[in-house]
Every structure is written in structure tokens, then in C-alpha cells.
N, C-alpha and C. Protein backbone atom coordinates (compact mmCIF):
# COMPACT_ATOMS: atom_id res chain seq x y z
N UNK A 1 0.83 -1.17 0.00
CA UNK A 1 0.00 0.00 0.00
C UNK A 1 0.88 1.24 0.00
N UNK A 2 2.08 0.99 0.72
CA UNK A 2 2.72 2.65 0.60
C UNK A 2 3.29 2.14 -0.89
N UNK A 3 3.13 1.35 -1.85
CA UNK A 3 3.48 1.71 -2.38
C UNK A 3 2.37 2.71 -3.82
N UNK A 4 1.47 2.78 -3.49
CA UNK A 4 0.67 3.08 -4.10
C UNK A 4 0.93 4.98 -3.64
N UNK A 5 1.40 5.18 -2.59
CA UNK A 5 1.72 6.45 -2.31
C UNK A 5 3.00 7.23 -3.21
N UNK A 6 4.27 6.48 -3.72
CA UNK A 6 5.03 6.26 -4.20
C UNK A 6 4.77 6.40 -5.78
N UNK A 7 3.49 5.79 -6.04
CA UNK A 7 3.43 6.05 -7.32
C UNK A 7 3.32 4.96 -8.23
N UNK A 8 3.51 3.54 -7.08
CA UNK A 8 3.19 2.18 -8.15
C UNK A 8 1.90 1.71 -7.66
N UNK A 9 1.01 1.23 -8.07
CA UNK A 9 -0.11 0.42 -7.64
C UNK A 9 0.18 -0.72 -8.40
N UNK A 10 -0.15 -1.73 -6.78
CA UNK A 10 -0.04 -3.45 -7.23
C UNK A 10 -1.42 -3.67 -7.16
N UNK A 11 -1.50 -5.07 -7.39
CA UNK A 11 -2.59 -5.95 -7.46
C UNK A 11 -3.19 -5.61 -5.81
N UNK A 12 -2.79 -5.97 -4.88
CA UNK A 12 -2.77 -6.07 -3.53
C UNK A 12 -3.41 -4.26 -3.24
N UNK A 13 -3.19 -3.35 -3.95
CA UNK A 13 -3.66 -1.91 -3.67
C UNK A 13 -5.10 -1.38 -4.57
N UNK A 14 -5.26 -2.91 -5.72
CA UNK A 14 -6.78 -2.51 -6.61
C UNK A 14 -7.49 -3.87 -5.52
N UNK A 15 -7.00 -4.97 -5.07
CA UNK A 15 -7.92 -5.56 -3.92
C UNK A 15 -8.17 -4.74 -3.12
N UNK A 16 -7.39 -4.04 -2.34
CA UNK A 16 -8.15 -3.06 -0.90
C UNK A 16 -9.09 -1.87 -1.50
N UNK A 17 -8.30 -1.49 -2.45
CA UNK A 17 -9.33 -0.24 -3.46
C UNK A 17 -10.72 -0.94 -3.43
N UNK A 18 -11.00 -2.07 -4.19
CA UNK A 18 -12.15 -3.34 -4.59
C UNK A 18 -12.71 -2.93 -3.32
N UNK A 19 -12.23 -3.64 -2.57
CA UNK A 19 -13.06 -3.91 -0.88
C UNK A 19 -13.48 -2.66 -0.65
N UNK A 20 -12.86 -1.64 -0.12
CA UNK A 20 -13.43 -0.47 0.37
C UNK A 20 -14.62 -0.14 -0.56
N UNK A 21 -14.54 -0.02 -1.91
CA UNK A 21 -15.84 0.27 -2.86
C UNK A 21 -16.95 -0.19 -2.63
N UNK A 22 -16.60 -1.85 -2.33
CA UNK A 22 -17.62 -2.83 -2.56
C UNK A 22 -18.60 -2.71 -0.54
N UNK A 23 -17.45 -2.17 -0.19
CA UNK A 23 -17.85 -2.10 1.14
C UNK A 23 -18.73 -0.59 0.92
N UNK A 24 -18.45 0.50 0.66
CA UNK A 24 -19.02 1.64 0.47
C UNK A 24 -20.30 0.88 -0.42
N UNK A 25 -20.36 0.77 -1.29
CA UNK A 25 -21.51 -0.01 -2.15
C UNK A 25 -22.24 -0.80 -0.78
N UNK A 26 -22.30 -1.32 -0.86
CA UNK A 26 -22.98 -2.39 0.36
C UNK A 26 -23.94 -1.44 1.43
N UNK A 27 -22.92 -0.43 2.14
CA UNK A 27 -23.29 0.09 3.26
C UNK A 27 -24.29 1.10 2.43
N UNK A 28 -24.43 1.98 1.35
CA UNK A 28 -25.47 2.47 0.41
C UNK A 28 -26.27 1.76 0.35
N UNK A 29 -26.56 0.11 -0.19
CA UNK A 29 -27.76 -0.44 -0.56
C UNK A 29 -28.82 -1.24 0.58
N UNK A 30 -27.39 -1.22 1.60
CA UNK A 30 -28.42 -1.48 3.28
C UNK A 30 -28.83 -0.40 3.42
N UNK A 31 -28.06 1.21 3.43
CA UNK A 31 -28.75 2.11 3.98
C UNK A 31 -30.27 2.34 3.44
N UNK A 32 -30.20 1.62 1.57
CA UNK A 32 -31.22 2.05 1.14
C UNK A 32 -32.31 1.12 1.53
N UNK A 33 -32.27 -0.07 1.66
CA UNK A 33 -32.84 -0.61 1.55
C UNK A 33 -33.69 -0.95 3.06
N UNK A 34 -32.81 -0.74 4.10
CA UNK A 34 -33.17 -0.46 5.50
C UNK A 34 -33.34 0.65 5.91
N UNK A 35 -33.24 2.22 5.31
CA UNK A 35 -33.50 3.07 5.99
C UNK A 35 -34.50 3.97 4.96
N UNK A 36 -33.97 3.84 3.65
CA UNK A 36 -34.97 5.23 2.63
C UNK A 36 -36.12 4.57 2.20
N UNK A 37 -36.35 2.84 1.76
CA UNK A 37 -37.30 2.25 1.24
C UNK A 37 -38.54 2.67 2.73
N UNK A 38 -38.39 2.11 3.62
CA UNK A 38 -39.55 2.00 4.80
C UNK A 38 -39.83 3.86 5.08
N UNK A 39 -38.93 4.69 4.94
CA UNK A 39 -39.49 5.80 5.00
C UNK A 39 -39.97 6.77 4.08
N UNK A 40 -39.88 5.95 2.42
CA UNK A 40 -40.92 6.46 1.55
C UNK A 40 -41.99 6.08 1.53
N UNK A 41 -42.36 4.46 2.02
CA UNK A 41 -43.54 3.80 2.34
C UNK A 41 -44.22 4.83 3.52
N UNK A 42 -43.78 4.86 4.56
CA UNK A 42 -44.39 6.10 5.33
C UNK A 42 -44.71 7.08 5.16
N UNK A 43 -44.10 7.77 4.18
CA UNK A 43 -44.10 9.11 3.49
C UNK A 43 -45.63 8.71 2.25
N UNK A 44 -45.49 7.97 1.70
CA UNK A 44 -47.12 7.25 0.68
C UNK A 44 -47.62 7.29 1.54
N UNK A 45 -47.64 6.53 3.01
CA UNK A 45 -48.93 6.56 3.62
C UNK A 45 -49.63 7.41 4.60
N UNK A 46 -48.64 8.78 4.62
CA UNK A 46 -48.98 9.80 5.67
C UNK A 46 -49.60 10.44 4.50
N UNK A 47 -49.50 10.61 3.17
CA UNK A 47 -50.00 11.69 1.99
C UNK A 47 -51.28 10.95 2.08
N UNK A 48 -51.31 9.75 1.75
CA UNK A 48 -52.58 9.21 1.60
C UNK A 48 -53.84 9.52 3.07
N UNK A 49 -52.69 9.42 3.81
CA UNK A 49 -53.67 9.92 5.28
C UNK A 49 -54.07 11.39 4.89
N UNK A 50 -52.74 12.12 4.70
CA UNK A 50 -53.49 13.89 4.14
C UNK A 50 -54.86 13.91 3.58
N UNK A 51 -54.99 13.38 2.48
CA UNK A 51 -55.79 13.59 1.36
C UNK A 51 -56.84 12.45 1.97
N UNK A 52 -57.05 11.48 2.51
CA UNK A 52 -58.19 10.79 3.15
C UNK A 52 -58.83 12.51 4.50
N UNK A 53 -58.05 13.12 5.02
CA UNK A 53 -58.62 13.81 6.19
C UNK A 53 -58.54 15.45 5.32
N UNK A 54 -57.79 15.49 4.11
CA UNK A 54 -58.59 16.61 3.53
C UNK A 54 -59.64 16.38 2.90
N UNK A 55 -60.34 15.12 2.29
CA UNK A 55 -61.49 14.61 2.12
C UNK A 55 -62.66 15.37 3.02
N UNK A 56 -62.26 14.15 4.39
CA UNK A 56 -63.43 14.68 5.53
C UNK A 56 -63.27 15.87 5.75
N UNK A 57 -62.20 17.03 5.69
CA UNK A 57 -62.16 17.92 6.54
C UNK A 57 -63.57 19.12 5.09
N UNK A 58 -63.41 18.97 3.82
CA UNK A 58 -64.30 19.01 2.85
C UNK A 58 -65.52 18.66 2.91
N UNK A 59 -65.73 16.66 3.28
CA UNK A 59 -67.37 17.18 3.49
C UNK A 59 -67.54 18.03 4.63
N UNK A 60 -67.03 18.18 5.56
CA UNK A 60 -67.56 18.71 7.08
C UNK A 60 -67.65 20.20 6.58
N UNK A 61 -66.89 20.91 5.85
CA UNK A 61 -67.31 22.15 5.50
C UNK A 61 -68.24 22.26 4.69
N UNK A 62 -68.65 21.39 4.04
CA UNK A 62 -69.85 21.30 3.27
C UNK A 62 -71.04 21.06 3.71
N UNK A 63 -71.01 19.80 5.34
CA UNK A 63 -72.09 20.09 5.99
C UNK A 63 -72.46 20.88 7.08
N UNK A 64 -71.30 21.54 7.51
CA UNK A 64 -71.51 23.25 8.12
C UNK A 64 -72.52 24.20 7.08
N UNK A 65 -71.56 24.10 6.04
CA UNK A 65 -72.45 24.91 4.93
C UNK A 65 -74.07 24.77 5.23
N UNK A 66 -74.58 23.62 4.43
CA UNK A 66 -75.60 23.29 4.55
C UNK A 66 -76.74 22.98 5.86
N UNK A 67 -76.15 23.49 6.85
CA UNK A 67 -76.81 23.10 8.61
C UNK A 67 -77.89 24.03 8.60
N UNK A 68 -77.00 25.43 8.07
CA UNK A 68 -78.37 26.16 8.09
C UNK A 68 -79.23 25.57 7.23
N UNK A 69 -79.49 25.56 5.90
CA UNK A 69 -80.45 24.83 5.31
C UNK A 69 -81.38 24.14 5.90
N UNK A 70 -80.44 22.48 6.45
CA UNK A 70 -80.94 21.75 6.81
C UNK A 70 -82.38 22.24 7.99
N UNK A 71 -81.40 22.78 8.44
CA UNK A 71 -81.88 23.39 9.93
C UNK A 71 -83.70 23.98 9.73
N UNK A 72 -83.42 24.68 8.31
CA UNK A 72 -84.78 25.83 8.29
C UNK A 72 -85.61 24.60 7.39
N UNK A 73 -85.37 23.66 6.73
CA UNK A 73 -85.98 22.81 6.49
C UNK A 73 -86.41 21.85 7.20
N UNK A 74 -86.03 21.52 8.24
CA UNK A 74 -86.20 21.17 9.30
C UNK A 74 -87.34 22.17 10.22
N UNK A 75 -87.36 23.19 10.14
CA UNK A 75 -88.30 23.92 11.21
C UNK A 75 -89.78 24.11 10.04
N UNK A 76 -89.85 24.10 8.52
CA UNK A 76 -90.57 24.17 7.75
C UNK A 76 -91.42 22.77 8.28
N UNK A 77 -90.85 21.54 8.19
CA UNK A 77 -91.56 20.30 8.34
C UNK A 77 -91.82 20.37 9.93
N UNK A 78 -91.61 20.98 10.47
CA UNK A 78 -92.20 20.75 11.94
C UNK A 78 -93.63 21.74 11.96
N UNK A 79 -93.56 22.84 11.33
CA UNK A 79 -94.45 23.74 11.17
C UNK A 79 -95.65 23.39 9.89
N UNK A 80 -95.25 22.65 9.48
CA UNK A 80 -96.07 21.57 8.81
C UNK A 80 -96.91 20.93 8.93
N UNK A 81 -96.09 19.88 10.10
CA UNK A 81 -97.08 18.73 10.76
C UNK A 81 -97.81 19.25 11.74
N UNK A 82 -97.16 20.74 12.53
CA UNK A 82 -98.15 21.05 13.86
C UNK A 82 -99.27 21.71 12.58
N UNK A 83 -99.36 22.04 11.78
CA UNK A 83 -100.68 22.46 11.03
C UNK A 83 -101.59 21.30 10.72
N UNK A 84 -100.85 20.50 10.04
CA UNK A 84 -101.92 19.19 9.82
C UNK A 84 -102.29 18.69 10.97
N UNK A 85 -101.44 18.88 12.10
CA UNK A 85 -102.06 18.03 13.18
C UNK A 85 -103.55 19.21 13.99
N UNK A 86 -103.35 20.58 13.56
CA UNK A 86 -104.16 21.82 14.08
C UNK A 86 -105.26 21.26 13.31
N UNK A 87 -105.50 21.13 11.92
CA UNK A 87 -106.50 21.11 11.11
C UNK A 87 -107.11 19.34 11.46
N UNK A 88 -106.52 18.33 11.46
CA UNK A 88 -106.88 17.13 11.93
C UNK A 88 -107.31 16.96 13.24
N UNK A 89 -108.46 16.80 13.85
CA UNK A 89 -108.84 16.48 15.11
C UNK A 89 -108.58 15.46 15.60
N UNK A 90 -107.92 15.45 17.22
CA UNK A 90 -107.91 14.37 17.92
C UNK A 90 -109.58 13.32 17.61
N UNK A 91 -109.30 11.97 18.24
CA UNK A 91 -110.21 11.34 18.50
C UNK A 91 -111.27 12.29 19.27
N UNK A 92 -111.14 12.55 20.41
CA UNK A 92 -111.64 12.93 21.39
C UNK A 92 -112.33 14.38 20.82
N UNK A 93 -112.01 15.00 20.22
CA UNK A 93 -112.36 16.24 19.47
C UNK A 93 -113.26 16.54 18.66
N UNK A 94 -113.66 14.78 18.68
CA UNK A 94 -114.87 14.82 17.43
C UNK A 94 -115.73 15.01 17.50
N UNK A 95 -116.38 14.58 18.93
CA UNK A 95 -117.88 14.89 18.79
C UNK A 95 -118.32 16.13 19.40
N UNK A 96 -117.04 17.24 19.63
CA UNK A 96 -117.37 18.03 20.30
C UNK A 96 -117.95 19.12 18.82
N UNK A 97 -116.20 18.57 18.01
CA UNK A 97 -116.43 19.21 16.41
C UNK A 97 -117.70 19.21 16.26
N UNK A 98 -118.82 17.89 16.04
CA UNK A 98 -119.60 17.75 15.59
C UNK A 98 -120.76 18.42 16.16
N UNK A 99 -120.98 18.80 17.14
CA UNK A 99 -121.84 19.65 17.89
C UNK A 99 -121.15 21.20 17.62
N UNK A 100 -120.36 21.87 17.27
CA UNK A 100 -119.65 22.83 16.41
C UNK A 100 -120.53 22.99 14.83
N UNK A 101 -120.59 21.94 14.50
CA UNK A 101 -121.25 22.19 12.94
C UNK A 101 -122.56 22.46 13.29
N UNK A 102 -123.23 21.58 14.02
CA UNK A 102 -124.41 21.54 14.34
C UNK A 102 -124.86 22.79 14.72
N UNK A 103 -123.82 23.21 15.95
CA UNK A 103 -124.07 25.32 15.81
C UNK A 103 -123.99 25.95 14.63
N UNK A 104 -123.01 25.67 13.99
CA UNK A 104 -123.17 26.56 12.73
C UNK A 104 -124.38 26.67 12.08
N UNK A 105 -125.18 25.26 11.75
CA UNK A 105 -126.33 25.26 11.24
C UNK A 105 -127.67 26.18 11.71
N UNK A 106 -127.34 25.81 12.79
CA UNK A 106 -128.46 26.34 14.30
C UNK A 106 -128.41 27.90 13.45
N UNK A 107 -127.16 28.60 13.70
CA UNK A 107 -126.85 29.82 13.92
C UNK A 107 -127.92 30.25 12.67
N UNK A 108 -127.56 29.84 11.29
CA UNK A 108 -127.61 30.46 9.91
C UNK A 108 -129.82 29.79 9.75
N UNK A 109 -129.95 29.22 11.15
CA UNK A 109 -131.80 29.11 11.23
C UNK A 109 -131.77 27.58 10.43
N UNK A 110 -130.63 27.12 9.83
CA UNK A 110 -130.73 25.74 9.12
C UNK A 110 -131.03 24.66 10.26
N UNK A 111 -132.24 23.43 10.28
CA UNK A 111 -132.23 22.20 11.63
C UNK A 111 -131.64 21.11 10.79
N UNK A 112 -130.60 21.14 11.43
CA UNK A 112 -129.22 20.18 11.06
C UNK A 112 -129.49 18.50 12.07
N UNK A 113 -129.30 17.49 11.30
CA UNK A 113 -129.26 16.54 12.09
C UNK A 113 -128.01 15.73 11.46
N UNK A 114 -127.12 15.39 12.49
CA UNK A 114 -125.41 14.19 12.41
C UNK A 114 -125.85 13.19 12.89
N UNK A 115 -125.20 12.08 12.01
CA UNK A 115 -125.59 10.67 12.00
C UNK A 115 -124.34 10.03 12.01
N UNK A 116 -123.65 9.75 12.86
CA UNK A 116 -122.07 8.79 12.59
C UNK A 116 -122.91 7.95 11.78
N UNK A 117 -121.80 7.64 10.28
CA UNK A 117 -121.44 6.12 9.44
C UNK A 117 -119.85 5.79 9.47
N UNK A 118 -120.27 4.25 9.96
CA UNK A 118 -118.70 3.49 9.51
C UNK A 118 -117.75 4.39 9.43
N UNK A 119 -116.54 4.16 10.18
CA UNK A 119 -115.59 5.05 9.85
C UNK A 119 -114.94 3.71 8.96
N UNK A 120 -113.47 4.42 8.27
CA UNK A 120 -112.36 3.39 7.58
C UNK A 120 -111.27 3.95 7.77
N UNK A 121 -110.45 2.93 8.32
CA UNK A 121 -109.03 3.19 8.77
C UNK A 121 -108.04 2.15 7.55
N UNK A 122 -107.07 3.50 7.41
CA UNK A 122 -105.54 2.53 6.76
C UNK A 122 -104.73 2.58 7.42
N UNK A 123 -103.00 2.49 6.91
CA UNK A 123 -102.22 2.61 7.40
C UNK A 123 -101.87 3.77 8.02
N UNK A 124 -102.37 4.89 7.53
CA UNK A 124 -102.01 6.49 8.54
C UNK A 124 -103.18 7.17 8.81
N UNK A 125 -104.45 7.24 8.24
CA UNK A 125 -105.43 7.96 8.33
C UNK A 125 -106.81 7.29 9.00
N UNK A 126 -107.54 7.99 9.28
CA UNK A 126 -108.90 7.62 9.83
C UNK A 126 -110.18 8.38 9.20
N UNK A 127 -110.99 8.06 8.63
CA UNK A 127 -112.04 8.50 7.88
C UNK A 127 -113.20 8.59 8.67
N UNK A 128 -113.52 9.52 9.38
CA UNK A 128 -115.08 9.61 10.11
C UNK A 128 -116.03 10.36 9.17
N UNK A 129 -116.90 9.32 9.33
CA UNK A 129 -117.98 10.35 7.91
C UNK A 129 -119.52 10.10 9.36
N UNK A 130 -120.05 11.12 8.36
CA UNK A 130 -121.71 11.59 9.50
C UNK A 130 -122.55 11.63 7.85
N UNK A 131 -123.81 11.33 8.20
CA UNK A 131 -124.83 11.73 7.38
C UNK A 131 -125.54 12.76 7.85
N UNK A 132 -125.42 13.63 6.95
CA UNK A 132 -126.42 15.53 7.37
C UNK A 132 -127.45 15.14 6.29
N UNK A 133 -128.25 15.76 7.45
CA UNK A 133 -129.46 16.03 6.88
C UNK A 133 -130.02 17.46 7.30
N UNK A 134 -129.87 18.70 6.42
CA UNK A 134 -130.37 19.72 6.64
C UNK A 134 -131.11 20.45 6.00
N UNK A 135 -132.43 20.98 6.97
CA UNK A 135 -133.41 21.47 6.52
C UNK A 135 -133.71 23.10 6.47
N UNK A 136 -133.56 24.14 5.36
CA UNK A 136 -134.10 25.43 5.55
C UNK A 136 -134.21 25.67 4.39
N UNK A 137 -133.71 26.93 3.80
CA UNK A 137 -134.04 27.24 2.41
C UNK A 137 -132.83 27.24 1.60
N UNK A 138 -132.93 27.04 0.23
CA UNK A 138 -131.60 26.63 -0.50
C UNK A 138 -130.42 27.99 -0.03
N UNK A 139 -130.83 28.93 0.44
CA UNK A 139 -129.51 29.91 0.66
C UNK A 139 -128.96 29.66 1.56
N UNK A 140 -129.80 28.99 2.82
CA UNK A 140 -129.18 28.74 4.04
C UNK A 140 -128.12 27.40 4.18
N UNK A 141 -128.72 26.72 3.01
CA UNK A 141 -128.08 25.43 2.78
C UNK A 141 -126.85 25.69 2.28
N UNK A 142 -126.90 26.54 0.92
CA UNK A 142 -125.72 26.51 0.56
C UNK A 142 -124.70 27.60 1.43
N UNK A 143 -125.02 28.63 2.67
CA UNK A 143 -124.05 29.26 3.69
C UNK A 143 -123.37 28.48 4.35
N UNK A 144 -124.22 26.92 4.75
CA UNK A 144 -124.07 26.10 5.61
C UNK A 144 -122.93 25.49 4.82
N UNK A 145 -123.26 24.88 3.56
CA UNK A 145 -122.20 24.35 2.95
C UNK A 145 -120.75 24.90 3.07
N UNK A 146 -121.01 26.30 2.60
CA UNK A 146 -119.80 26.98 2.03
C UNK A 146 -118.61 27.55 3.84
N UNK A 147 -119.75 27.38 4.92
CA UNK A 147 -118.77 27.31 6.31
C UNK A 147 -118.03 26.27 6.21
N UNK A 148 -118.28 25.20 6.03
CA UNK A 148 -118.13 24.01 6.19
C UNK A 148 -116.53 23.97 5.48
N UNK A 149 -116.60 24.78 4.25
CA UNK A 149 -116.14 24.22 3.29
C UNK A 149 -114.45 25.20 3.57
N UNK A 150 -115.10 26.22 4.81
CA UNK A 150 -113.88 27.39 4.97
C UNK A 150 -114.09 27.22 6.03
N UNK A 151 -113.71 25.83 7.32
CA UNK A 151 -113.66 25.93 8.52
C UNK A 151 -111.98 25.17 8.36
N UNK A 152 -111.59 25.50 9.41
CA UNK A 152 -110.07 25.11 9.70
C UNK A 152 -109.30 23.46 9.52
N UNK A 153 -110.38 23.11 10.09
CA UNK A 153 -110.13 21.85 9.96
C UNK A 153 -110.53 20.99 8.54
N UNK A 154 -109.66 19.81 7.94
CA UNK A 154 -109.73 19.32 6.94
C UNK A 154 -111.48 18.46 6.74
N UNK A 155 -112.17 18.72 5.98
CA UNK A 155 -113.36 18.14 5.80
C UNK A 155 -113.48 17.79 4.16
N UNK A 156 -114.49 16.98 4.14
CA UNK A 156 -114.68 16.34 2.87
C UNK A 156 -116.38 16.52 3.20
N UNK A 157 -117.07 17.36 1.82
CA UNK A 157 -118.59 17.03 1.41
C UNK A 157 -118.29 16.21 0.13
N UNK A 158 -119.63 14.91 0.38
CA UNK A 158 -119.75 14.25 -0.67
C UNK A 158 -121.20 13.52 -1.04
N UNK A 159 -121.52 13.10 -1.76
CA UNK A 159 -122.50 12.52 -2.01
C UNK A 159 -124.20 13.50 -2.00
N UNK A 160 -123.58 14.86 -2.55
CA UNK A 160 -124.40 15.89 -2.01
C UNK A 160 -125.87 15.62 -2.77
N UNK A 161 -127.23 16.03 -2.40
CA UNK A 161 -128.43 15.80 -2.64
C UNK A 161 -128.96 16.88 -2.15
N UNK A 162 -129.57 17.66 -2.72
CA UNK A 162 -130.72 18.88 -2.13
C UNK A 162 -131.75 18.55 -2.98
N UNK A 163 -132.75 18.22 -2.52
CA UNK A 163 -134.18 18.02 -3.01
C UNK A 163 -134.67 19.03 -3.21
N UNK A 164 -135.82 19.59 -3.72
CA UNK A 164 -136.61 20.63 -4.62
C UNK A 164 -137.66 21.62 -3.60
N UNK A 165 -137.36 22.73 -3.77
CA UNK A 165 -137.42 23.20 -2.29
C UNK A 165 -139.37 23.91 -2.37
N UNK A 166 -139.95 23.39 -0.93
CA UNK A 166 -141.43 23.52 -0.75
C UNK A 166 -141.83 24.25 -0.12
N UNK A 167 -142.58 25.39 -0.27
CA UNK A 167 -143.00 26.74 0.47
C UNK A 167 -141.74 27.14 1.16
N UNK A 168 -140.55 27.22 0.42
CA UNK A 168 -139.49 27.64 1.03
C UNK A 168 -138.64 26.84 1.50
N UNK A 169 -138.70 25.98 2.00
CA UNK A 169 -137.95 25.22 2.81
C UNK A 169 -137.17 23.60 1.77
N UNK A 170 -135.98 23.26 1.90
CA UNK A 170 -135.41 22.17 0.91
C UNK A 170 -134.77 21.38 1.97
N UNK A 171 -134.39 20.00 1.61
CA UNK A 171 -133.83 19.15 2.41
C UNK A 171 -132.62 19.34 1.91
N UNK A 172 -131.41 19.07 2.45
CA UNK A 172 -130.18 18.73 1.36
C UNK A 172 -129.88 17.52 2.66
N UNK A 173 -129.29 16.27 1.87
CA UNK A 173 -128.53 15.28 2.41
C UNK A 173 -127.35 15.31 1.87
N UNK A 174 -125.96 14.93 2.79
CA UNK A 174 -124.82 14.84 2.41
C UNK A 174 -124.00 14.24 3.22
N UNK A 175 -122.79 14.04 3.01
CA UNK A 175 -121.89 12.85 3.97
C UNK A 175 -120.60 13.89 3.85
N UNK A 176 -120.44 14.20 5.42
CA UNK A 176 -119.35 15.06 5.74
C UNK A 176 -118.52 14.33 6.54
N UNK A 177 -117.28 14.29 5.60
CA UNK A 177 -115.90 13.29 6.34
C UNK A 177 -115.20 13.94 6.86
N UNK A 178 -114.65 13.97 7.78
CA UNK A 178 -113.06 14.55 8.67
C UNK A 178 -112.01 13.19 9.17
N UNK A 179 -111.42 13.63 8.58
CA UNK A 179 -110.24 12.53 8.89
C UNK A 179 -109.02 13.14 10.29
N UNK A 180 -108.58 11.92 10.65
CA UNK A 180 -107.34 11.92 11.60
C UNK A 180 -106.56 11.09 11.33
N UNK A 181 -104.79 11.44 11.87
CA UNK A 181 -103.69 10.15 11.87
C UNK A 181 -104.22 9.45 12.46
N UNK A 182 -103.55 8.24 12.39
CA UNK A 182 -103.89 6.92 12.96
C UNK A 182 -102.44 6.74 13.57
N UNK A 183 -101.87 6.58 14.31
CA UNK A 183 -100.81 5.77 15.00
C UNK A 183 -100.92 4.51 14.86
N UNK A 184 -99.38 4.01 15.28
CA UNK A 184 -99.94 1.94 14.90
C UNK A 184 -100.33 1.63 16.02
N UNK A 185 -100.51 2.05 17.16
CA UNK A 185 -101.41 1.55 18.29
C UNK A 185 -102.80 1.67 18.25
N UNK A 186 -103.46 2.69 17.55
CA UNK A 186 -104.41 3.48 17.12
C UNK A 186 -104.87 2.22 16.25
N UNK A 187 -103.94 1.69 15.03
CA UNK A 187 -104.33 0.88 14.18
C UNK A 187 -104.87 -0.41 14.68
N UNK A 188 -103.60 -1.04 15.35
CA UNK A 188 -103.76 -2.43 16.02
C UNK A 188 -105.10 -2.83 17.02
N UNK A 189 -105.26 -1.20 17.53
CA UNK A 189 -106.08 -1.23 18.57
C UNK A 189 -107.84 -1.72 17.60
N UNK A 190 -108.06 -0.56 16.37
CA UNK A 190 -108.97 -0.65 15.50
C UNK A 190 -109.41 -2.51 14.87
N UNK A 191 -107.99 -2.87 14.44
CA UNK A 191 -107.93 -4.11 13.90
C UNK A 191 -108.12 -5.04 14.93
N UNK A 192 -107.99 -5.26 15.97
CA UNK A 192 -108.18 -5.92 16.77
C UNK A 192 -110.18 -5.98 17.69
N UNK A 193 -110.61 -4.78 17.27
CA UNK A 193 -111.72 -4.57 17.50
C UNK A 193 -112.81 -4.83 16.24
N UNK A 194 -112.36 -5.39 15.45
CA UNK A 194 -113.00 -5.68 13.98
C UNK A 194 -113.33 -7.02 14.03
N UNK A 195 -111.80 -7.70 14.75
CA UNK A 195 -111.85 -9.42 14.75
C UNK A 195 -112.53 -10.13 15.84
């Protein structure tokens, strides 16, 4: 080796040259292979973590965005159902309703008589129908109608008949429905009273 300082290189000074290379080589392809491979794999899977939580961090600003929305659409359908439920009478409400119409009639001099028929129940609703039979003169009939027809609550006239009116006075028959929800206890309870 000193002689390679000197100015000759032997065989014995390109072997140690060899080794040291092959040794420098070596200690590069462990370093790579034990230290840069496993921390580009980490490096793929922290980006992939980025972009998975800039994902969510995207919808979440999107459903901030939209909360209000949600929110007032949300207070629309609540203000909704307390109306249908205002205009739909409880059970219990009915026959008070029905003595309500019966004033109306009273009031306008019409003699009103309510007849519960069969109600019919489905899956959400309840159908109470009455047979009217009211007697005064066709104007009073049709005032009577037309309350009926602009009272708050949801009603159905059907099957209407006014007979031909005699020294003043006309019959009209008709079938006035008001419906209510049904709950499934409401239902089961109905179906079970059928069988």
C-alpha cells in the first residue's frame, strides 16, 4: 500500500481499493434498503392519510355549509305537521267538532241533524264520515255548505243531494268526512276490534 503512495499500484492496492468500494456499495444499498425504502412507504402513507382527512375535513365544510339549510328545512316540516295536526282532530275532538257544525247550522236558522257512518281506517289515516241532513231554504243550505267548506279543519262534502225546495224550505242530504292520523297503536287497537 505505501506503495501506491510512491506512485506504483499493485494488485494487492486494486484488492483493498475493490473492498473499500464494494464495502461503500454495500453500506449504500443497506442504507437504502433499511432506511430510505420503509421511509418512503411512510411518506405514501402519511399523503394518503393527508388527502383521506382533507377529504373529511371538505365534506364537514360542506355540511356546516348546509346546517343552516338543513336546519330551516327542518323547522318548515315541523311547522307543517303542527298544522296538519291543528286542522286534523284528535279522536276525542270529534264529537265536540260535531256539535260545532251543528251550531253553525243552528246559527244560519238551518235544523241540522249528524248521523255517525262506519268510519275506515288505513295505514295512517282515519275517515269519520256523518250523514247531514239539513233542513231550511236553499240559501241557508248553501251558507251552511260553504262554512263548512272554509272551517279550519280538513273536511270532505260528498254525495251531495238537495231536493226541490217547498214553500221555502229544501232538504239537502250529504256525507261530511273529517279525517285523523292513525298511529300503529291506534291501528292495532282498530284491527283488533274488527276481529
Amino acid at each position: 500500500m505505501i506503495d501506491l503512495f510512491r506512485g506504483k499500484i499493485t494488485i494487492k492496492d486494486w484488492a483493498v481499493f475493490g473492498l473499500v468500494v464494494a464495502v461503500v456499495v454495500g453500506l449504500f444499498i443497506v442504507a437504502y434498503l433499511l432506511l430510505f425504502i420503509p421511509q418512503q412507504n411512510k411518506i405514501a402513507q402519511i399523503q394518503n392519510d393527508i388527502k383521506d382527512l382533507q377529504k373529511k375535513i371538505s365534506d364537514a365544510k360542506k355540511t356546516v355549509e348546509n346546517y343552516d339549510k338543513l336546519q330551516n328545512q327542518a323547522k318548515k316540516m315541523d311547522n307543517l305537521v303542527k298544522m296538519f295536526n291543528e286542522r286534523l282532530p284528535e279522536k276525542r275532538e270529534v264529537p265536540k267538532l260535531m256539535k260545532q257544525f251543528e251550531s253553525m247550522g243552528d246559527s244560519l236558522g238551518l235544523k241540522t241533524q249528524l248521523t255517525p257512518l262506519p268510519t275506515t281506517v288505513d295505514s295512517s289515516k282515519e275517515v269519520i264520515p256523518y250523514q247531514v241532513v239539513a233542513k231550511g231554504s236553499f240559501h241557508q243550505i248553501v251558507a251552511f255548505i260553504n262554512l263548512l267548506e272554509k272551517d279550519q279543519r280538513y273536511l270532505k262534502i260528498s254525495d251531495l243531494d238537495i231536493g226541490p225546495e217547498k214553500a221555502g224550505i229544501c232538504e239537502a242530504k250529504f256525507v261530511l268526512s273529517t279525517f285523523r292520523f292513525v298511529e300503529q297503536e291506534d291501528t292495532g287497537t282498530q284491527q283488533q276490534k274488527k276481529s
